[in-house]
PDB file of N, CA and C in Angstrom:
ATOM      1  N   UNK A   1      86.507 126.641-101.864  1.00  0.00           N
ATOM      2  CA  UNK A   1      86.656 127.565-102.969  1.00  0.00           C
ATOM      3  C   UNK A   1      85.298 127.802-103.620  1.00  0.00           C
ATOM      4  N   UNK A   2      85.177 128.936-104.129  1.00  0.00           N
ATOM      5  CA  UNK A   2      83.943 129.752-104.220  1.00  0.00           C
ATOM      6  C   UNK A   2      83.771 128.922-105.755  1.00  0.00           C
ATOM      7  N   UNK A   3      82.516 128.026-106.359  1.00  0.00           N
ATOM      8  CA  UNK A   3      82.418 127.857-107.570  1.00  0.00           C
ATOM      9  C   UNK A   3      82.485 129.391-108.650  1.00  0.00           C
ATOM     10  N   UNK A   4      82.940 130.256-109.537  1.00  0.00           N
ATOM     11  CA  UNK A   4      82.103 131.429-110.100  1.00  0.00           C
ATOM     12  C   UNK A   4      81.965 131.111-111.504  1.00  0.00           C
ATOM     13  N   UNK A   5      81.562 130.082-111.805  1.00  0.00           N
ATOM     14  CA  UNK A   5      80.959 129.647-113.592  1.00  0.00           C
ATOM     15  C   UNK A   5      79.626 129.730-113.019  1.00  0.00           C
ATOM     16  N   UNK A   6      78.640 130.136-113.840  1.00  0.00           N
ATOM     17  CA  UNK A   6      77.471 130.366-114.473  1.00  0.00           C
ATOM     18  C   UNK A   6      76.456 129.255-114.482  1.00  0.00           C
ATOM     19  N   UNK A   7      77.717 127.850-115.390  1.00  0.00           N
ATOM     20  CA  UNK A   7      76.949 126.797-115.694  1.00  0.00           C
ATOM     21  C   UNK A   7      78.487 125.379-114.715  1.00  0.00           C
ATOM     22  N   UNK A   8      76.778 124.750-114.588  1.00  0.00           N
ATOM     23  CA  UNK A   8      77.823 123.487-113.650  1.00  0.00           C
ATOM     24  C   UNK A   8      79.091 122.724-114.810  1.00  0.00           C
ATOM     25  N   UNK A   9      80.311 122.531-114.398  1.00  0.00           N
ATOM     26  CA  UNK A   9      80.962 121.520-115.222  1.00  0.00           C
ATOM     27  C   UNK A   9      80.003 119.994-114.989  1.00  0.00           C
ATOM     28  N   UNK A  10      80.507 119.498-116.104  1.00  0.00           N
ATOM     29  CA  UNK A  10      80.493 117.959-116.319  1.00  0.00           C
ATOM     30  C   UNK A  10      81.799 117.043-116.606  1.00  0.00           C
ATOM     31  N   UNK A  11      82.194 115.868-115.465  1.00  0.00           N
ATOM     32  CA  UNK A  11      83.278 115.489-115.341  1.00  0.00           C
ATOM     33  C   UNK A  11      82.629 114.749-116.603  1.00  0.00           C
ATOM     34  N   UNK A  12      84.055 113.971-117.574  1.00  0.00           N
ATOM     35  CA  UNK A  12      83.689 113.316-118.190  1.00  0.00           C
ATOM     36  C   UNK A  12      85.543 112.983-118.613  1.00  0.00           C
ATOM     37  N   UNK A  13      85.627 111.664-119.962  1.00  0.00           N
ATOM     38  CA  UNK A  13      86.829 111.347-120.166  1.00  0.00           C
ATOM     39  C   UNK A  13      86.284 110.373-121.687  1.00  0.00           C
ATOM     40  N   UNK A  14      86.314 111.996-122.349  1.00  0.00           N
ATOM     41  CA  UNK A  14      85.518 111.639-124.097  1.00  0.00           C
ATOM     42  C   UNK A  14      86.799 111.726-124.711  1.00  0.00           C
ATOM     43  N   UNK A  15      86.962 110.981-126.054  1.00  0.00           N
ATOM     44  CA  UNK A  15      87.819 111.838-127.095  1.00  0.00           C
ATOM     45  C   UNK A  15      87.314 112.402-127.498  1.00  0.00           C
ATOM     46  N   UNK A  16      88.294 113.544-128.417  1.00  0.00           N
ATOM     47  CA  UNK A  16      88.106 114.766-129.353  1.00  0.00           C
ATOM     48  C   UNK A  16      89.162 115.094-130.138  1.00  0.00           C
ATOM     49  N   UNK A  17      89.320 116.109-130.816  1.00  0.00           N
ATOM     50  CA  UNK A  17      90.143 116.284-131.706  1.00  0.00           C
ATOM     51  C   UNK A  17      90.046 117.823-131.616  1.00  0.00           C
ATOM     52  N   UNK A  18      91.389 118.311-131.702  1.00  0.00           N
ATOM     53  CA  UNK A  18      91.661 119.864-131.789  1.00  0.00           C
ATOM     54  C   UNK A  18      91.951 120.351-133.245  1.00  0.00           C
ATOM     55  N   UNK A  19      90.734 121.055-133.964  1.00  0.00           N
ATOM     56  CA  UNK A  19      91.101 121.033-135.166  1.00  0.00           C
ATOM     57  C   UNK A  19      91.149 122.588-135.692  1.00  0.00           C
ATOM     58  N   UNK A  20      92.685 123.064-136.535  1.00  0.00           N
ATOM     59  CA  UNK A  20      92.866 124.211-136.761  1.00  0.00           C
ATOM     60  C   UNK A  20      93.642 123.915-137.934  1.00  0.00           C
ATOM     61  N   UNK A  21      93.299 124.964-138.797  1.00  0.00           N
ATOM     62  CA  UNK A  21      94.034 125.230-140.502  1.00  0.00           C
ATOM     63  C   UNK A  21      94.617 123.724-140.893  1.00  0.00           C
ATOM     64  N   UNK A  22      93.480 122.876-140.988  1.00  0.00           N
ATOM     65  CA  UNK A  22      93.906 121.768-141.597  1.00  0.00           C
ATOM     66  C   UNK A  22      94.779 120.829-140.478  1.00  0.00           C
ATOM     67  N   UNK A  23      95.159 120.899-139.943  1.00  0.00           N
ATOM     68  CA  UNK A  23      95.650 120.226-138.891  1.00  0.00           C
ATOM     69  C   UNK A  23      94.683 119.440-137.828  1.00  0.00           C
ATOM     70  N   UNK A  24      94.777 118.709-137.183  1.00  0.00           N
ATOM     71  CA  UNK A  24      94.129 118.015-136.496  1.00  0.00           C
ATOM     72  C   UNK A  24      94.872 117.243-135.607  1.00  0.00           C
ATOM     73  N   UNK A  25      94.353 117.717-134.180  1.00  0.00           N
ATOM     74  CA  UNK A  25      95.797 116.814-132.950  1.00  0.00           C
ATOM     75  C   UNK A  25      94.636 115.762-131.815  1.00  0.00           C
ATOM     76  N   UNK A  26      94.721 114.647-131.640  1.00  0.00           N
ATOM     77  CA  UNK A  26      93.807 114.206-130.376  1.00  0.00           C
ATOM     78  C   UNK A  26      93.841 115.218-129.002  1.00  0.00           C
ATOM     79  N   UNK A  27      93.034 114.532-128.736  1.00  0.00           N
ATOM     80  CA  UNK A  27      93.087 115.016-127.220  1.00  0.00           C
ATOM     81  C   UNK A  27      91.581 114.870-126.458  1.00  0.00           C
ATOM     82  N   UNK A  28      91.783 114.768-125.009  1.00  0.00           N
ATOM     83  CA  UNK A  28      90.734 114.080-124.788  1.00  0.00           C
ATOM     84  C   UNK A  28      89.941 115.200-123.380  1.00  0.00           C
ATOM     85  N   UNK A  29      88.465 115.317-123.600  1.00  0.00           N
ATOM     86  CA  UNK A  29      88.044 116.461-122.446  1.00  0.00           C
ATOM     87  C   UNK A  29      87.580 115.777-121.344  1.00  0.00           C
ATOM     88  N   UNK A  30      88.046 116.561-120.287  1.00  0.00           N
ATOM     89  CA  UNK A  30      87.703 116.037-119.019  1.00  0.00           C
ATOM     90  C   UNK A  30      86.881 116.717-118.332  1.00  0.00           C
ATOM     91  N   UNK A  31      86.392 117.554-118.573  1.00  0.00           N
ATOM     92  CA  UNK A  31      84.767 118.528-118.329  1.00  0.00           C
ATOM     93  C   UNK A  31      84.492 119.366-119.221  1.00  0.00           C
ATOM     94  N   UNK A  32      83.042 119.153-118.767  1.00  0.00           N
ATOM     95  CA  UNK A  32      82.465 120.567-120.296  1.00  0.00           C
ATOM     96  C   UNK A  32      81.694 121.001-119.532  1.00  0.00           C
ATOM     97  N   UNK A  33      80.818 122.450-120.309  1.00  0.00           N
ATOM     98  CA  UNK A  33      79.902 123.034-119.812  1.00  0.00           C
ATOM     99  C   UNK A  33      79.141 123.989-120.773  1.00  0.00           C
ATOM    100  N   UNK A  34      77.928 124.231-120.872  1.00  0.00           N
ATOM    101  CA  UNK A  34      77.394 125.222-121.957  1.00  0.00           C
ATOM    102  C   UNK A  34      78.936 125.961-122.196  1.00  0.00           C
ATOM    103  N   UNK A  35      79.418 126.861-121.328  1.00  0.00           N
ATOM    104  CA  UNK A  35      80.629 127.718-121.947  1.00  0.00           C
ATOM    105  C   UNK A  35      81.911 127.406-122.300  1.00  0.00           C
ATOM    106  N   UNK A  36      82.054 126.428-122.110  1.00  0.00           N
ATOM    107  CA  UNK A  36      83.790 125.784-122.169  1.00  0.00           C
ATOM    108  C   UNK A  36      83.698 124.210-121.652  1.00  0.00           C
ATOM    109  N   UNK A  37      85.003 123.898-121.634  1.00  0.00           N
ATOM    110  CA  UNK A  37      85.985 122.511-120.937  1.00  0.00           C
ATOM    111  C   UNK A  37      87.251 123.095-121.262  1.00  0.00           C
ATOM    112  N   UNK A  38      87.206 122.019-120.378  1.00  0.00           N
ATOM    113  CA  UNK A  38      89.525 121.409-120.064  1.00  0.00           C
ATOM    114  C   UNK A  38      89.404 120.235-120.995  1.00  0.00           C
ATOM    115  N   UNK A  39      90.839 120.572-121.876  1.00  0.00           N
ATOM    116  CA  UNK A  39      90.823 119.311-122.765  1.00  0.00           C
ATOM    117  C   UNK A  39      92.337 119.400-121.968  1.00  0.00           C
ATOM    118  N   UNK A  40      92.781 117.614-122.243  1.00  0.00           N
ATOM    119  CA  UNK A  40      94.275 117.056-122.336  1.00  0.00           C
ATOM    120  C   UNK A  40      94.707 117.064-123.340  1.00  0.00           C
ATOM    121  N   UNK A  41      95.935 117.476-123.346  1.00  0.00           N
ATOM    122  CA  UNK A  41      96.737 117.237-124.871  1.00  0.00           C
ATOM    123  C   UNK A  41      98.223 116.851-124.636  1.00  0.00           C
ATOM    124  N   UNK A  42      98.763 116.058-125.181  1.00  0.00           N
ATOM    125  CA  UNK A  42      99.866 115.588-125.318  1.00  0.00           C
ATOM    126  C   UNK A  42     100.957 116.938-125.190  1.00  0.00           C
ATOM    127  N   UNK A  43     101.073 118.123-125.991  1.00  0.00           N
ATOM    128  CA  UNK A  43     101.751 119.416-126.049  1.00  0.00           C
ATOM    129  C   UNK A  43     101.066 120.780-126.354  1.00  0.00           C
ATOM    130  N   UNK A  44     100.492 120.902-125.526  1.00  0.00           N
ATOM    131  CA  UNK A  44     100.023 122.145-125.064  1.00  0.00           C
ATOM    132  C   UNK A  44     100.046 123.622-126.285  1.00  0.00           C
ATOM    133  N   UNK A  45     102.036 122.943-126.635  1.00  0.00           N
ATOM    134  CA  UNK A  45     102.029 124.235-127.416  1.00  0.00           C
ATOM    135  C   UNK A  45     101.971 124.329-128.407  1.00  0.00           C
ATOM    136  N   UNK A  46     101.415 123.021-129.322  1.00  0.00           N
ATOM    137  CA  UNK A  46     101.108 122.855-130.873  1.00  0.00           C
ATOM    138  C   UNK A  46      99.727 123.014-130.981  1.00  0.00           C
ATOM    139  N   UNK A  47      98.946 123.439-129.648  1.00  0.00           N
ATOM    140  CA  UNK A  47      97.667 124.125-129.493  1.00  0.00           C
ATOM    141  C   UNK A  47      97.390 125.762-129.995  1.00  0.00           C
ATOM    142  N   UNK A  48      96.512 125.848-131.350  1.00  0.00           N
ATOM    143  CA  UNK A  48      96.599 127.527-131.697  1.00  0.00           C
ATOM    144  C   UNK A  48      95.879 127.923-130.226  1.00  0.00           C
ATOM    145  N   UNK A  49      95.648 129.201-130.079  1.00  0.00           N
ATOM    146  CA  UNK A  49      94.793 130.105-129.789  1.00  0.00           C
ATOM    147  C   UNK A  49      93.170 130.051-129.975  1.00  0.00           C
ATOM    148  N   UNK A  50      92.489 129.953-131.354  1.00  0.00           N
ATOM    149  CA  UNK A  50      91.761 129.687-131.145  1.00  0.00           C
ATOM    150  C   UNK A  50      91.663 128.406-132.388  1.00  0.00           C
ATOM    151  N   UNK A  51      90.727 127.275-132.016  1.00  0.00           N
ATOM    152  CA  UNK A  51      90.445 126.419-133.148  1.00  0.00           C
ATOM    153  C   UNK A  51      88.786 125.359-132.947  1.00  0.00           C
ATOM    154  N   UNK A  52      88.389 124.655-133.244  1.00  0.00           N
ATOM    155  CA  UNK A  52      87.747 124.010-133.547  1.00  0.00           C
ATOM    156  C   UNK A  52      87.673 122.803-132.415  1.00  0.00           C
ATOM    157  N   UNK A  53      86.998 122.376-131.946  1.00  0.00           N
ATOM    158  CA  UNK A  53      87.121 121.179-130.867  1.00  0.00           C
ATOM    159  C   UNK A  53      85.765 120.160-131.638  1.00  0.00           C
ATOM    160  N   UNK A  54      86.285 119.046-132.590  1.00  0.00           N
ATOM    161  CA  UNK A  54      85.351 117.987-132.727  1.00  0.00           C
ATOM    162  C   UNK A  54      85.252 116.547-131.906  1.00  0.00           C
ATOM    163  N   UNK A  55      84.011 116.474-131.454  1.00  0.00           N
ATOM    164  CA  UNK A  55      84.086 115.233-130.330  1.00  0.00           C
ATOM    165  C   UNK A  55      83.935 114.196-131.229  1.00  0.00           C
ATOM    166  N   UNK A  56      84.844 113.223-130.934  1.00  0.00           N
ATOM    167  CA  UNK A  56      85.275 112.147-131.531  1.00  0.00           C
ATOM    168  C   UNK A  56      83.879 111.069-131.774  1.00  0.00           C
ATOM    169  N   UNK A  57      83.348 110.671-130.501  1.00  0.00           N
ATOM    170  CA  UNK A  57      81.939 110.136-130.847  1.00  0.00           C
ATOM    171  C   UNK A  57      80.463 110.442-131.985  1.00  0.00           C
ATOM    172  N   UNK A  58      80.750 111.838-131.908  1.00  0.00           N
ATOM    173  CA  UNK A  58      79.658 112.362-132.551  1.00  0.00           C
ATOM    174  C   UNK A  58      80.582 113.575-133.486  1.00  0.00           C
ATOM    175  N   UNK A  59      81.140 113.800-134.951  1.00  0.00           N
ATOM    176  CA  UNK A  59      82.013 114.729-135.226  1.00  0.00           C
ATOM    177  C   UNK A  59      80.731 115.656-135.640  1.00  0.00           C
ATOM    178  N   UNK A  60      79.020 115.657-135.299  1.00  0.00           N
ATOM    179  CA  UNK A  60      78.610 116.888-135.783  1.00  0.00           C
ATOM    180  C   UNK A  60      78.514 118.242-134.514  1.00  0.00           C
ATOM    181  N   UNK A  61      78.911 117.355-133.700  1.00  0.00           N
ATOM    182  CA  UNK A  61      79.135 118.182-132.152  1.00  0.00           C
ATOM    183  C   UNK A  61      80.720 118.947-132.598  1.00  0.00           C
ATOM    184  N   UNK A  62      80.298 120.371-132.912  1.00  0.00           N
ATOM    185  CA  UNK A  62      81.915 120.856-132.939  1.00  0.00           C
ATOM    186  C   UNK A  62      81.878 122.501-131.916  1.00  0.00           C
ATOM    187  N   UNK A  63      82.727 122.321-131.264  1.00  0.00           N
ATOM    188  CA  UNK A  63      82.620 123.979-130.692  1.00  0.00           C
ATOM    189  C   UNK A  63      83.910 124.616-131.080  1.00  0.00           C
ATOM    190  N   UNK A  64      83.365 126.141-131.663  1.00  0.00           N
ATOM    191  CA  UNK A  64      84.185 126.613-132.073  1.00  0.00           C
ATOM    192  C   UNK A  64      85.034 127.807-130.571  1.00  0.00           C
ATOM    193  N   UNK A  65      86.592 127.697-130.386  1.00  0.00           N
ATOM    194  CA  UNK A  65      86.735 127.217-128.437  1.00  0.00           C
ATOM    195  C   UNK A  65      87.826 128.845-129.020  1.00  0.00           C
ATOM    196  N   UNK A  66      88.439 129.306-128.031  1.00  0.00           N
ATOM    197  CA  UNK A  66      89.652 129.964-127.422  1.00  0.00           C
ATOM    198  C   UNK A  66      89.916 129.660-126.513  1.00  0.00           C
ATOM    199  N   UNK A  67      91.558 129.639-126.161  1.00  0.00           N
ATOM    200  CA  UNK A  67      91.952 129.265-125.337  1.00  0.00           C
ATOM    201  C   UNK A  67      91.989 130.468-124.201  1.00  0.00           C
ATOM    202  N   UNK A  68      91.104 130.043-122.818  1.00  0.00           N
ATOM    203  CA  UNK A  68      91.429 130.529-121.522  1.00  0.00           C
ATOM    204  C   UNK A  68      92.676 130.480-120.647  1.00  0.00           C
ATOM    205  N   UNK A  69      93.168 129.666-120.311  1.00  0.00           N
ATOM    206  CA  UNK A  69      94.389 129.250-119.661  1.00  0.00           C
ATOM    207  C   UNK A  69      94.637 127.941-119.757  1.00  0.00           C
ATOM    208  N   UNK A  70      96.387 127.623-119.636  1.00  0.00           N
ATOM    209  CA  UNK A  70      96.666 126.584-119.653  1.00  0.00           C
ATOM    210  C   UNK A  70      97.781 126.506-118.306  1.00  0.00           C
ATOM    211  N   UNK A  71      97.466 125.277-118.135  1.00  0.00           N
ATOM    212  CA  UNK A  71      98.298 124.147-116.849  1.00  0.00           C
ATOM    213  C   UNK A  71      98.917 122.876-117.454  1.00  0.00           C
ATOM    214  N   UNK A  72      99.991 123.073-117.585  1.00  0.00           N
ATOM    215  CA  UNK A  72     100.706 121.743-117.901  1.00  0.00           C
ATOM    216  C   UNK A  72     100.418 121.338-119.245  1.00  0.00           C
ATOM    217  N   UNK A  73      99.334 120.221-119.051  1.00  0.00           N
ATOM    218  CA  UNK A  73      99.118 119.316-120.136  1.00  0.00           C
ATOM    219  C   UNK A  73      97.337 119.815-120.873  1.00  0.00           C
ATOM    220  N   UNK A  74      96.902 120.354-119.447  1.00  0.00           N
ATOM    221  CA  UNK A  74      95.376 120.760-119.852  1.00  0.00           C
ATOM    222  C   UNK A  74      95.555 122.050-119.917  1.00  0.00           C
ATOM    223  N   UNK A  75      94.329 122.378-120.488  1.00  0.00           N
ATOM    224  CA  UNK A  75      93.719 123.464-121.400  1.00  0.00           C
ATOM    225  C   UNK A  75      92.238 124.056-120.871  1.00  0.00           C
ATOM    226  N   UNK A  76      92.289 124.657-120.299  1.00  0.00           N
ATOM    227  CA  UNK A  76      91.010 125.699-120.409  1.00  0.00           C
ATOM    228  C   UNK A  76      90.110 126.296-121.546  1.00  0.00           C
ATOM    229  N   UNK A  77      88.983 125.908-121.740  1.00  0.00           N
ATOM    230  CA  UNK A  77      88.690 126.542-123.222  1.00  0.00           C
ATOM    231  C   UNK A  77      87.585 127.444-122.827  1.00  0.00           C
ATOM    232  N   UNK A  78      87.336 128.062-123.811  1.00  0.00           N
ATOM    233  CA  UNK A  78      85.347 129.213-123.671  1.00  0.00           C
ATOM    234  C   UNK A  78      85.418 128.680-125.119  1.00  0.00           C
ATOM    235  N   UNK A  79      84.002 128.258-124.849  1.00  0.00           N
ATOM    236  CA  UNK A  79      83.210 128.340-126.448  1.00  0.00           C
ATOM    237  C   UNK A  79      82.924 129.880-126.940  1.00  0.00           C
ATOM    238  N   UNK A  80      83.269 129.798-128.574  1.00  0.00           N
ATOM    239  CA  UNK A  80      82.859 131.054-129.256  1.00  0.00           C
ATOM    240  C   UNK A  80      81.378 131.040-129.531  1.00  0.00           C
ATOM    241  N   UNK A  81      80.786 129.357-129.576  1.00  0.00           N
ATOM    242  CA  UNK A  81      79.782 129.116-130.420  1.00  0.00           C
ATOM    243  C   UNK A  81      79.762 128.103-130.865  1.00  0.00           C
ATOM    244  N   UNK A  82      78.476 126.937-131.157  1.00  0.00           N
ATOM    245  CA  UNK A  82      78.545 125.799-132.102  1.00  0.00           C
ATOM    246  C   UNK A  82      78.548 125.994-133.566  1.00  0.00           C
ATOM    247  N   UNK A  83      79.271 125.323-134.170  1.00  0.00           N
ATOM    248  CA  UNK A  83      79.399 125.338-135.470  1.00  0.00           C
ATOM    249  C   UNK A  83      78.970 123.654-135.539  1.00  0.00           C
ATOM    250  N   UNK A  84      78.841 124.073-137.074  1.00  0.00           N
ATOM    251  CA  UNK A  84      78.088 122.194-138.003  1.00  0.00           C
ATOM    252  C   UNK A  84      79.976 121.959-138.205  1.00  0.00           C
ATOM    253  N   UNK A  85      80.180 120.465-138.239  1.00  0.00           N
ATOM    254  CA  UNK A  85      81.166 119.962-138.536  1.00  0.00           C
ATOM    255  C   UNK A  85      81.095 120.215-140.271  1.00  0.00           C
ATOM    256  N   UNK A  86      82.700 120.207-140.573  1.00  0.00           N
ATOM    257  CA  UNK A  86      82.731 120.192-142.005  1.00  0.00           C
ATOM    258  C   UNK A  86      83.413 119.191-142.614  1.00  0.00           C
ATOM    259  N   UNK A  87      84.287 118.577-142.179  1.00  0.00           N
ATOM    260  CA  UNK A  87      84.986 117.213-142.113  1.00  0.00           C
ATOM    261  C   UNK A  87      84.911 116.514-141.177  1.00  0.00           C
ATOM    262  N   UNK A  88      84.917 114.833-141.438  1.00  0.00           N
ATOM    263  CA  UNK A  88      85.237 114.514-140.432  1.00  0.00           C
ATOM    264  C   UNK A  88      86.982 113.677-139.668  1.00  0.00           C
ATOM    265  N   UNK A  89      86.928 114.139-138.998  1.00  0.00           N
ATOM    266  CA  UNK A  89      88.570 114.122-138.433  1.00  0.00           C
ATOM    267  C   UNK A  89      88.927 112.625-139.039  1.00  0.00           C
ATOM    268  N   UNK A  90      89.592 112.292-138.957  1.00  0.00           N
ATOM    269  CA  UNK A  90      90.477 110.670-139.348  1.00  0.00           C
ATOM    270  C   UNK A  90      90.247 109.835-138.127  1.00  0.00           C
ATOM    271  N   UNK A  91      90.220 109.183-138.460  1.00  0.00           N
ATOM    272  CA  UNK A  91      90.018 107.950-137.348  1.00  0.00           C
ATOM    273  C   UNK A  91      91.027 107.117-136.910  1.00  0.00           C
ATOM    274  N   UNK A  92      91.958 107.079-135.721  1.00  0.00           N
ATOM    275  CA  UNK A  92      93.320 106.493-135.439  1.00  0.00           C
ATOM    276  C   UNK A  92      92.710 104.859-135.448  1.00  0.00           C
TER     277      UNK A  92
END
């Protein structure tokens, strides 16, 4: 299968947090790339459209994402853009 992204993925298995209108759900990415990742999420469909993705290690790393497609449990994202974190998520 023909790669057609731009920029290489990076496998990886970080937490993060999906954060929209005050809400905040885990979930954890399993590749990134300058333009996007696939995050896991427990339910797919308490996922908005578009929201906020803060990485759990570092919450000033935030990309602001839309959703590309979804499969099952994962998520396809495109970055809109980095944004500065403004909170930081709760800590389980």
């Amino acid at each position: 299968m023909e790669e057609k992204r731009k920029y290489p993925r990076t496998e990886t298995d970080e937490p993060a947090y999906v954060s929209s209108g005050g809400s905040v759900m885990p979930c954890v990415v399993r590749n990134i790339s300058r333009e996007g990742a696939a995050i896991d999420v427990d339910n797919p469909a308490f996922v908005p459209q578009h929201f906020r993705l803060v990485m759990a290690k570092d919450s000033s790393i935030v990309h602001e994402c839309r959703v590309a497609w979804i499969q099952k449990n994962r998520i396809g994202l495109t970055f809109m853009m980095i944004v500065e974190a403004v909170a930081e998520p709760p800590r389980s």
